[in-house]
PDB file of N, CA and C in Angstrom:
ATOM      1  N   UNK A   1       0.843  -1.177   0.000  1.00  0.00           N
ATOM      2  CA  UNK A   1       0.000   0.000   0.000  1.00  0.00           C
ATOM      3  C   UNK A   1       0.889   1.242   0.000  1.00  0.00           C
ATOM      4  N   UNK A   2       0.686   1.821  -0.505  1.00  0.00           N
ATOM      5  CA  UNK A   2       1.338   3.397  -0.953  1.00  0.00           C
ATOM      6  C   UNK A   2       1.061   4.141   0.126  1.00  0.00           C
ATOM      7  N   UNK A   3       1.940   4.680   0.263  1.00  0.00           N
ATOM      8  CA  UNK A   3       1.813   6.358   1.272  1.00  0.00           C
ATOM      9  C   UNK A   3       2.292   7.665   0.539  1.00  0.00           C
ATOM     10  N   UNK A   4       1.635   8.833   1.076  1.00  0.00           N
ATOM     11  CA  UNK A   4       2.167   9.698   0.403  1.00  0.00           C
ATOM     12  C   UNK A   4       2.275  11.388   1.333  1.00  0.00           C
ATOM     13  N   UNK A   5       3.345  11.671   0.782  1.00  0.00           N
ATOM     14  CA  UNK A   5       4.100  12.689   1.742  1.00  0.00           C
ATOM     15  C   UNK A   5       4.435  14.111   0.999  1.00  0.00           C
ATOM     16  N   UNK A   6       4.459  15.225   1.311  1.00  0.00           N
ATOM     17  CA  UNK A   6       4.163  16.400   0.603  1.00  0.00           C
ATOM     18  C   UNK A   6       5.520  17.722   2.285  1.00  0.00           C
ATOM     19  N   UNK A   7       6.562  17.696   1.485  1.00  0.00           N
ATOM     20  CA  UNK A   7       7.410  18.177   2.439  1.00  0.00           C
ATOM     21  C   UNK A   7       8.435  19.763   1.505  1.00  0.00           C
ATOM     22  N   UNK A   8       8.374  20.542   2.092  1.00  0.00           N
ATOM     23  CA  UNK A   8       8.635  21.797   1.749  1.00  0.00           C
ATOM     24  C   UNK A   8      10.041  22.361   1.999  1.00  0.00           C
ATOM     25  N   UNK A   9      11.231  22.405   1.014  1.00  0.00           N
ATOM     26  CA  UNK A   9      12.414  22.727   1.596  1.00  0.00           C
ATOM     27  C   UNK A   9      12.916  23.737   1.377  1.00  0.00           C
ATOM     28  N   UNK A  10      13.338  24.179   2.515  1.00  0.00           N
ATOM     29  CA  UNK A  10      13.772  25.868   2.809  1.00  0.00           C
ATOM     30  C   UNK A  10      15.439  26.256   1.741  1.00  0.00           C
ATOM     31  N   UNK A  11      15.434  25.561   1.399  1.00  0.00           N
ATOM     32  CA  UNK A  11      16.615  25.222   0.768  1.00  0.00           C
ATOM     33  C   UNK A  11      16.810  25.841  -0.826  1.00  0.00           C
ATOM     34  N   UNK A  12      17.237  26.526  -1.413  1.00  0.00           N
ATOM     35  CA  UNK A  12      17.386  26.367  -2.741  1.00  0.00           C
ATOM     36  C   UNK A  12      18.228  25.017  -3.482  1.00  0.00           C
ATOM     37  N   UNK A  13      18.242  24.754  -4.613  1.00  0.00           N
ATOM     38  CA  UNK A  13      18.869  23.555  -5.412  1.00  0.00           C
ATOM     39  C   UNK A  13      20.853  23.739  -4.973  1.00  0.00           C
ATOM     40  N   UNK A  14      21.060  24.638  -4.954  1.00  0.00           N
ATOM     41  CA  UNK A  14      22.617  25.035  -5.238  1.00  0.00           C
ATOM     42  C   UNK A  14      23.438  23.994  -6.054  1.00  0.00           C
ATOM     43  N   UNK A  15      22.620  24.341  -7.113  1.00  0.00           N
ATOM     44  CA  UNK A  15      23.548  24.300  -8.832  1.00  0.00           C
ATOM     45  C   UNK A  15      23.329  25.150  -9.916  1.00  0.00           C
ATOM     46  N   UNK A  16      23.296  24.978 -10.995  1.00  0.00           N
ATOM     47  CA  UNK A  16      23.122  25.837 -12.021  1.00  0.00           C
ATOM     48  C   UNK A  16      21.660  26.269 -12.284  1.00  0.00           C
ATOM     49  N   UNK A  17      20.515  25.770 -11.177  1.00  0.00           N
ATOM     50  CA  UNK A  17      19.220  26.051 -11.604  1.00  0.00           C
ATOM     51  C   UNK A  17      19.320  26.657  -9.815  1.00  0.00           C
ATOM     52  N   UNK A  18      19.799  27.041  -9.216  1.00  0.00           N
ATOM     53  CA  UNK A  18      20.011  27.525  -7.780  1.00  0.00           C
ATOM     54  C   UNK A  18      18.215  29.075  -7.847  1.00  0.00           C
ATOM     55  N   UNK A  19      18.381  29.723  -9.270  1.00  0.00           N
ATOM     56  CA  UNK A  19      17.412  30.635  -9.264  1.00  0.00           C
ATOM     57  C   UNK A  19      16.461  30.302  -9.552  1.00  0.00           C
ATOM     58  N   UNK A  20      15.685  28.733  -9.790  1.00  0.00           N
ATOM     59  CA  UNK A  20      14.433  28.189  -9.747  1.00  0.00           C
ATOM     60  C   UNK A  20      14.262  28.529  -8.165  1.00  0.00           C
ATOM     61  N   UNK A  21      14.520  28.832  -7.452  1.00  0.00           N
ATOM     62  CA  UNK A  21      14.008  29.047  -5.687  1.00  0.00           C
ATOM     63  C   UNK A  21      14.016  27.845  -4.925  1.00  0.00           C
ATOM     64  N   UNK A  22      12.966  28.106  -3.687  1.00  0.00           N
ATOM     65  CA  UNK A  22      12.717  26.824  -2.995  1.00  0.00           C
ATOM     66  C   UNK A  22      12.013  26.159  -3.632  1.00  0.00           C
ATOM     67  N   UNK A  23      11.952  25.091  -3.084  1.00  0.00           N
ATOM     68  CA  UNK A  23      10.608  23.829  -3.927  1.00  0.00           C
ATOM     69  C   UNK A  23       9.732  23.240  -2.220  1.00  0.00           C
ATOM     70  N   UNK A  24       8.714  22.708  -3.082  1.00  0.00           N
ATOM     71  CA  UNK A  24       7.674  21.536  -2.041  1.00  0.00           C
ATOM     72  C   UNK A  24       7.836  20.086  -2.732  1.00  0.00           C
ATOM     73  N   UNK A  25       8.184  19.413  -2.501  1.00  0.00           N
ATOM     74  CA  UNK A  25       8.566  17.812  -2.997  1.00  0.00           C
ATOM     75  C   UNK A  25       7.000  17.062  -2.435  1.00  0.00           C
ATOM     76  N   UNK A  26       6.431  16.541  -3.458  1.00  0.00           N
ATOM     77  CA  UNK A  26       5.506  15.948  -3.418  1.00  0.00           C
ATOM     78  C   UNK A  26       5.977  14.028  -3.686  1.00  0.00           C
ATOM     79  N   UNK A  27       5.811  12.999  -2.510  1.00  0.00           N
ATOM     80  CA  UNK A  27       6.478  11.358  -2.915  1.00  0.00           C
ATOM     81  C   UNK A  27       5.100  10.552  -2.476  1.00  0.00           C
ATOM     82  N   UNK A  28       5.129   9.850  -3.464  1.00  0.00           N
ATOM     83  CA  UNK A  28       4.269   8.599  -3.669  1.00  0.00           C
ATOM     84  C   UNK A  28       5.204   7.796  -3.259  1.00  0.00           C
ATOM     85  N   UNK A  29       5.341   6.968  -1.756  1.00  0.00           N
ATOM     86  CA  UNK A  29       6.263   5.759  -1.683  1.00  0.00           C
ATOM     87  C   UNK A  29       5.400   4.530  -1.623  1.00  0.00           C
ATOM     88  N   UNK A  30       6.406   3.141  -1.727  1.00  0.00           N
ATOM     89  CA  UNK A  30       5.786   1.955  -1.155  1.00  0.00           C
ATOM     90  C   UNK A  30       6.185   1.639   0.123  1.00  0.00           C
ATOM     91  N   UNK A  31       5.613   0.224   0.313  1.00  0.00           N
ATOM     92  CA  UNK A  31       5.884   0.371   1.984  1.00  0.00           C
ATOM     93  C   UNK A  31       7.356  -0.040   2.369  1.00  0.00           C
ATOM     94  N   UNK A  32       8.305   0.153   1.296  1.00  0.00           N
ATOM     95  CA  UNK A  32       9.273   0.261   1.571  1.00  0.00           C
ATOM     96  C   UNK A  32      10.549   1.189   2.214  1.00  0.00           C
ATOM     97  N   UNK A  33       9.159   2.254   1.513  1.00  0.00           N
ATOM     98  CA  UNK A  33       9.865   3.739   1.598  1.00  0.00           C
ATOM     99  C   UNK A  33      10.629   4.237   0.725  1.00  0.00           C
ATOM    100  N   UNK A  34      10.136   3.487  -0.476  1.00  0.00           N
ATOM    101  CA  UNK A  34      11.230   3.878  -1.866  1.00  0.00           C
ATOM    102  C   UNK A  34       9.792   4.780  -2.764  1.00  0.00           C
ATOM    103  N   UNK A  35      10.640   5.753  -3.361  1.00  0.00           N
ATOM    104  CA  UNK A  35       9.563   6.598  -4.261  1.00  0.00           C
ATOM    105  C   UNK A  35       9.129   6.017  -5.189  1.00  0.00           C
ATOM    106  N   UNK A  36       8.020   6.280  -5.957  1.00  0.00           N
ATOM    107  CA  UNK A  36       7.333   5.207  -6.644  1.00  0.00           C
ATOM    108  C   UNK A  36       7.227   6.251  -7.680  1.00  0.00           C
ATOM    109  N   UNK A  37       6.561   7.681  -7.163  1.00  0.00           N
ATOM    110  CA  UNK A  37       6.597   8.752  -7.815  1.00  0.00           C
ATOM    111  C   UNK A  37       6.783  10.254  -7.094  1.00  0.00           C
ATOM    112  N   UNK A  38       7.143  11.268  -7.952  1.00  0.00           N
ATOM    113  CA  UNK A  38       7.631  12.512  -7.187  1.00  0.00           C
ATOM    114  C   UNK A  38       7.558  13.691  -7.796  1.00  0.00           C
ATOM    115  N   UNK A  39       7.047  14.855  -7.412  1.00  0.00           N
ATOM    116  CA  UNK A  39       6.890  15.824  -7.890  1.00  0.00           C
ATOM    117  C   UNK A  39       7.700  17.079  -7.503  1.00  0.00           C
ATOM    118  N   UNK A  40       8.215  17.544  -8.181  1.00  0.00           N
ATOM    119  CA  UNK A  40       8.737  18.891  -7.305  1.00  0.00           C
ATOM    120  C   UNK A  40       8.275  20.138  -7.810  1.00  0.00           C
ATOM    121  N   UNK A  41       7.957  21.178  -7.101  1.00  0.00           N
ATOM    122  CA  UNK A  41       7.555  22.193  -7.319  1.00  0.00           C
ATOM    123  C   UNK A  41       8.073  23.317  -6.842  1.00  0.00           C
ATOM    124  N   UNK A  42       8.917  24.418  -7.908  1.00  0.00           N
ATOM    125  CA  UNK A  42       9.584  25.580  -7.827  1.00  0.00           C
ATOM    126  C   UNK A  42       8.824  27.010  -7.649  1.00  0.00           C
ATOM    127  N   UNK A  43       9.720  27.467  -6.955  1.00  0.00           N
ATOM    128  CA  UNK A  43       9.034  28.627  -6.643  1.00  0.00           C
ATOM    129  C   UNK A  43       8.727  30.147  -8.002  1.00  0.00           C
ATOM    130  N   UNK A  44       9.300  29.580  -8.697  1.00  0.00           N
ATOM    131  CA  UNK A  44       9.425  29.928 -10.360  1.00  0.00           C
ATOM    132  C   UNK A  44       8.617  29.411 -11.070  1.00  0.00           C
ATOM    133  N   UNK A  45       7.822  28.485 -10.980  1.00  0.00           N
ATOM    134  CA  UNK A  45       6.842  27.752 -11.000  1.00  0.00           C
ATOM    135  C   UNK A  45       6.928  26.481 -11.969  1.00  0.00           C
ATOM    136  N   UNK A  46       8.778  26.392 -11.786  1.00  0.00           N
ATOM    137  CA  UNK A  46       8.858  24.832 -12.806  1.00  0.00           C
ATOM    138  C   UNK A  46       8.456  23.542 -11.903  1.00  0.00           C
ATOM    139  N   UNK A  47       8.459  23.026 -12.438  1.00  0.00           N
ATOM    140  CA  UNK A  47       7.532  21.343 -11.999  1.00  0.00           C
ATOM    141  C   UNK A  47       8.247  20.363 -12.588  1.00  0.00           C
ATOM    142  N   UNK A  48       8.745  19.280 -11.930  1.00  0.00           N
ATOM    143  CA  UNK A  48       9.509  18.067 -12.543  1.00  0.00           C
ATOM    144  C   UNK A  48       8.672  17.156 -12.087  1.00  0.00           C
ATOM    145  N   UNK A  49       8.696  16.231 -12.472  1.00  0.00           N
ATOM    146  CA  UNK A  49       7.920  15.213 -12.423  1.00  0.00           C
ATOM    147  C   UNK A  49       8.706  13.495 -12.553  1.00  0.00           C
ATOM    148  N   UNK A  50       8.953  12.623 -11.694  1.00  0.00           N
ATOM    149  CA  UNK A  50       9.487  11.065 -12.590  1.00  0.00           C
ATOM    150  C   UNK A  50       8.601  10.392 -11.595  1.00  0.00           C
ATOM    151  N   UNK A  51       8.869   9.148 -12.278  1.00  0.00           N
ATOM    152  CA  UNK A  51       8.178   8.110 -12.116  1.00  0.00           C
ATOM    153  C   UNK A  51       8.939   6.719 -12.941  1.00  0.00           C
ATOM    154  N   UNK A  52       8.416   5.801 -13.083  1.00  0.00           N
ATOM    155  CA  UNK A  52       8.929   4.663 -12.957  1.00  0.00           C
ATOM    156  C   UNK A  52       9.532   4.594 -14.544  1.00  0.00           C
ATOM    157  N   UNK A  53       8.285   5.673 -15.732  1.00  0.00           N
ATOM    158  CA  UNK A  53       9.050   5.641 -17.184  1.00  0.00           C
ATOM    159  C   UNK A  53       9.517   6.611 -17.454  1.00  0.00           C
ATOM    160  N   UNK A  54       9.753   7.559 -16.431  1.00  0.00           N
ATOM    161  CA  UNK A  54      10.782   8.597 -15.872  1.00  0.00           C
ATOM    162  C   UNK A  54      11.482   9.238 -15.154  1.00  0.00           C
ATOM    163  N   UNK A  55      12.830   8.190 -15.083  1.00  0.00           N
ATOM    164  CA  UNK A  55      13.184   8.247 -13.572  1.00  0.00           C
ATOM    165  C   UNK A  55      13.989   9.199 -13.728  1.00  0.00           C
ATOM    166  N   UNK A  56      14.302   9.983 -14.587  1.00  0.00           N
ATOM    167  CA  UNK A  56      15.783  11.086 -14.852  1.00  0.00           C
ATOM    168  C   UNK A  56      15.594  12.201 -16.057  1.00  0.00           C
ATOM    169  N   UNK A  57      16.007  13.327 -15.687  1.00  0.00           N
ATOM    170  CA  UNK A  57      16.689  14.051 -16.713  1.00  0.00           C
ATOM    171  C   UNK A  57      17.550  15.164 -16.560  1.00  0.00           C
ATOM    172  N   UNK A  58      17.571  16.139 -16.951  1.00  0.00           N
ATOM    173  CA  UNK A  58      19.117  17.144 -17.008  1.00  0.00           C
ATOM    174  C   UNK A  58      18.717  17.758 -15.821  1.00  0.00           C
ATOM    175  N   UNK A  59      17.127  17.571 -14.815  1.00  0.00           N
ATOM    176  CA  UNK A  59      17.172  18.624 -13.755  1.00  0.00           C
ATOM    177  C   UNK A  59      17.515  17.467 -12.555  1.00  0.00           C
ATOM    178  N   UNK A  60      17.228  16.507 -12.429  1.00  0.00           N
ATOM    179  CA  UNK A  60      17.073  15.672 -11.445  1.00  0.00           C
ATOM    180  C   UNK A  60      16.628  13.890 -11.658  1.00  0.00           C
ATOM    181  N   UNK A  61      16.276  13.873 -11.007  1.00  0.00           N
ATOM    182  CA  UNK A  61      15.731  12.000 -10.731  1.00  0.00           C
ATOM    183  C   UNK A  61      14.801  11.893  -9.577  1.00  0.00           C
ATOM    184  N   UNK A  62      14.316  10.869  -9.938  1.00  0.00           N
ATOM    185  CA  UNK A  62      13.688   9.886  -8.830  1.00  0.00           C
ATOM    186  C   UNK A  62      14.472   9.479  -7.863  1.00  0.00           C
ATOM    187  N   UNK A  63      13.817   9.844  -6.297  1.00  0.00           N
ATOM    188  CA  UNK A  63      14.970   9.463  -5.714  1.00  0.00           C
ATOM    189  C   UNK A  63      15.146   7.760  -5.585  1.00  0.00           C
ATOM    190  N   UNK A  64      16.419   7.647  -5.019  1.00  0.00           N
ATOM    191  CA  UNK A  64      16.831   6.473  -4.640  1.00  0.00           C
ATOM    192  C   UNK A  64      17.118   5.846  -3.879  1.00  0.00           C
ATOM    193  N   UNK A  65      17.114   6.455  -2.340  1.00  0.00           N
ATOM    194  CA  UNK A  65      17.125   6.510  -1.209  1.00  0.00           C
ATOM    195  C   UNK A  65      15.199   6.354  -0.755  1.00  0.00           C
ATOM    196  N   UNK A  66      15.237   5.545   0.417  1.00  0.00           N
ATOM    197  CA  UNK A  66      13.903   5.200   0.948  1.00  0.00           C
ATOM    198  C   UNK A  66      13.796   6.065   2.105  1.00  0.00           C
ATOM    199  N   UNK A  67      12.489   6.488   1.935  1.00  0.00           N
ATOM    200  CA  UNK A  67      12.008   7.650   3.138  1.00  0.00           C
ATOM    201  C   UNK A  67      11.842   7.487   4.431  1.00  0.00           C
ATOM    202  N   UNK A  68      12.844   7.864   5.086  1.00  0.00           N
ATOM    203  CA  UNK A  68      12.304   7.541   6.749  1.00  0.00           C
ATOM    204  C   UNK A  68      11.050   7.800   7.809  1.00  0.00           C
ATOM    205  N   UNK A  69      10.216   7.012   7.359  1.00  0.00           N
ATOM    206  CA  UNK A  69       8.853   7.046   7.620  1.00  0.00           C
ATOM    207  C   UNK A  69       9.189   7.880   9.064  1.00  0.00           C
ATOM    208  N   UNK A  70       9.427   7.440   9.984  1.00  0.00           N
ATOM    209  CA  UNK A  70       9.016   8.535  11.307  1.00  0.00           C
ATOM    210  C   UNK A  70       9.575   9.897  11.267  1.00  0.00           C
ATOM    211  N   UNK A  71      10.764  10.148  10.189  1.00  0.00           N
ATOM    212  CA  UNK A  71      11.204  11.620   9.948  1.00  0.00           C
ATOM    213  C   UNK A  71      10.242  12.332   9.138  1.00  0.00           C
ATOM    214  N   UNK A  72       9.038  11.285   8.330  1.00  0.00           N
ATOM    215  CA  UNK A  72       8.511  12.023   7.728  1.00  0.00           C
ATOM    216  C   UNK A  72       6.993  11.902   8.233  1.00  0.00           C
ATOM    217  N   UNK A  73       6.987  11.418   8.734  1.00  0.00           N
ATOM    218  CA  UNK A  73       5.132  10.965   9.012  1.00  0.00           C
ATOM    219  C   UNK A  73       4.708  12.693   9.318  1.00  0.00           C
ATOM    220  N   UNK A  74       5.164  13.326   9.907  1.00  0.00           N
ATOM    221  CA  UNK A  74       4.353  14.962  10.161  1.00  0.00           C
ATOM    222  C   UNK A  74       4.071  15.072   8.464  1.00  0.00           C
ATOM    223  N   UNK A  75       4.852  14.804   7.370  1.00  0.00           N
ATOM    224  CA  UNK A  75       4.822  15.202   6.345  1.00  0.00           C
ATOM    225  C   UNK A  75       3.578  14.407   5.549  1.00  0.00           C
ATOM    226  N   UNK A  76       2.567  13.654   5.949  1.00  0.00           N
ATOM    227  CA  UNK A  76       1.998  12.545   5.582  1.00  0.00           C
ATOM    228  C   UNK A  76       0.320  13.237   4.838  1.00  0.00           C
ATOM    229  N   UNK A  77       0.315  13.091   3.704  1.00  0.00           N
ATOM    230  CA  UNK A  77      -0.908  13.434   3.090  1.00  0.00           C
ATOM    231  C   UNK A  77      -1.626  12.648   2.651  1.00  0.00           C
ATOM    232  N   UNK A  78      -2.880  12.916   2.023  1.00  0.00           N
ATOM    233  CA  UNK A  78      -4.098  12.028   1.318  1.00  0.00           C
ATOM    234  C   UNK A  78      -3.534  11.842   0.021  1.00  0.00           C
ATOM    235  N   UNK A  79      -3.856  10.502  -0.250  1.00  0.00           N
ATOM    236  CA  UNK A  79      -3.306  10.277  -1.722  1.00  0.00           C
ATOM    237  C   UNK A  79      -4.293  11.218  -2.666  1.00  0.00           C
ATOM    238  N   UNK A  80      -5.434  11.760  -2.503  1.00  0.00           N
ATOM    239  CA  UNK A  80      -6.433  12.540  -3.524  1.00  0.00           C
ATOM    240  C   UNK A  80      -5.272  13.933  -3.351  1.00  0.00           C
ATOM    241  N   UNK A  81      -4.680  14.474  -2.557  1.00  0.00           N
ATOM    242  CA  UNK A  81      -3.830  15.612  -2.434  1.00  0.00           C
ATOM    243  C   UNK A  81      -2.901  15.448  -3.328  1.00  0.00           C
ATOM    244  N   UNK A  82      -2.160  14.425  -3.421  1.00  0.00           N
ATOM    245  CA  UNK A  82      -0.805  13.465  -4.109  1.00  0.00           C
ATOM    246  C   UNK A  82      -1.663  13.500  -5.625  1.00  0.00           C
ATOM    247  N   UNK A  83      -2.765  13.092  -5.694  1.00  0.00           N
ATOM    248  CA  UNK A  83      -2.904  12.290  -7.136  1.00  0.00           C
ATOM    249  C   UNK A  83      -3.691  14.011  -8.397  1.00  0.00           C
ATOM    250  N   UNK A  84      -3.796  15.005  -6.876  1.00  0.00           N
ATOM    251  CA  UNK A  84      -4.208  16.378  -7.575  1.00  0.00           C
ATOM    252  C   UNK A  84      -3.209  16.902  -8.346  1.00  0.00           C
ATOM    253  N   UNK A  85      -2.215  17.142  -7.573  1.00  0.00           N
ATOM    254  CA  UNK A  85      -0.857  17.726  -8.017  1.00  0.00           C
ATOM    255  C   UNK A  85      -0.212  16.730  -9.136  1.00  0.00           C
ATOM    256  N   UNK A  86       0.107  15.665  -8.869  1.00  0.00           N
ATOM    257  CA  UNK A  86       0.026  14.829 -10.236  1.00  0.00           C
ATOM    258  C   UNK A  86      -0.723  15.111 -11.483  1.00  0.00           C
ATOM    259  N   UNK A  87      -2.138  14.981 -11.547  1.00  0.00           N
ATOM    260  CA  UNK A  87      -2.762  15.562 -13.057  1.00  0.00           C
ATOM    261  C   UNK A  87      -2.407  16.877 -13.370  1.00  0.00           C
ATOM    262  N   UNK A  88      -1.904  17.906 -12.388  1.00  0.00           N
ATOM    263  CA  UNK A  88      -1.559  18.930 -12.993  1.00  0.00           C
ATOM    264  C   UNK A  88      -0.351  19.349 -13.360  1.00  0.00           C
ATOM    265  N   UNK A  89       0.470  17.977 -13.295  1.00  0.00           N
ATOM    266  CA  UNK A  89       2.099  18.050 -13.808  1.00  0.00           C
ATOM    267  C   UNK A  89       1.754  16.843 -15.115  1.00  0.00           C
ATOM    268  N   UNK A  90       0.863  16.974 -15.741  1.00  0.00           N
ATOM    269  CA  UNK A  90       0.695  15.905 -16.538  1.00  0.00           C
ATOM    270  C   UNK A  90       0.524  16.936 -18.132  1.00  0.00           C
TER     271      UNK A  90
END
């Protein structure tokens, strides 16, 4: 069963896209804690998107690392929240 988590980082990228801003990372995991799918959203208002027939390109990837469910559970949303933001990166 899928979980899904919607977490906001204060952080800019610090690389060559450093002036896309902060982002909100939107993850569809399994109960593994591996991303299944992921959204990111810039404060510039670019949007990346991968998933399983897109795990990569020149901005980023899917991660590859599994989510530490109790670091993230405050971060824990409705999959209808998850699957909104999805059709609109589609």
């Amino acid at each position: 069963m899928s979980r899904y988590f919607k977490r906001n980082w204060d952080e800019t990228r610090g690389d060559e896209f450093d002036f896309w801003g902060k982002s909100t990372w939107y993850f569809e995991v399994g109960t593994d804690g591996y991303p299944i799918k992921q959204i990111e959203l810039y404060e510039n208002g670019n949007r990346l998107k991968y998933h399983s027939e897109k795990t990569f390109d020149d901005y980023g990837g899917l991660g590859d690392q599994a989510l530490d469910f109790d670091e993230f559970k405050e971060f824990e949303i409705e999959k209808a929240e998850f699957e909104n933001e999805w059709n609109k990166s589609n």
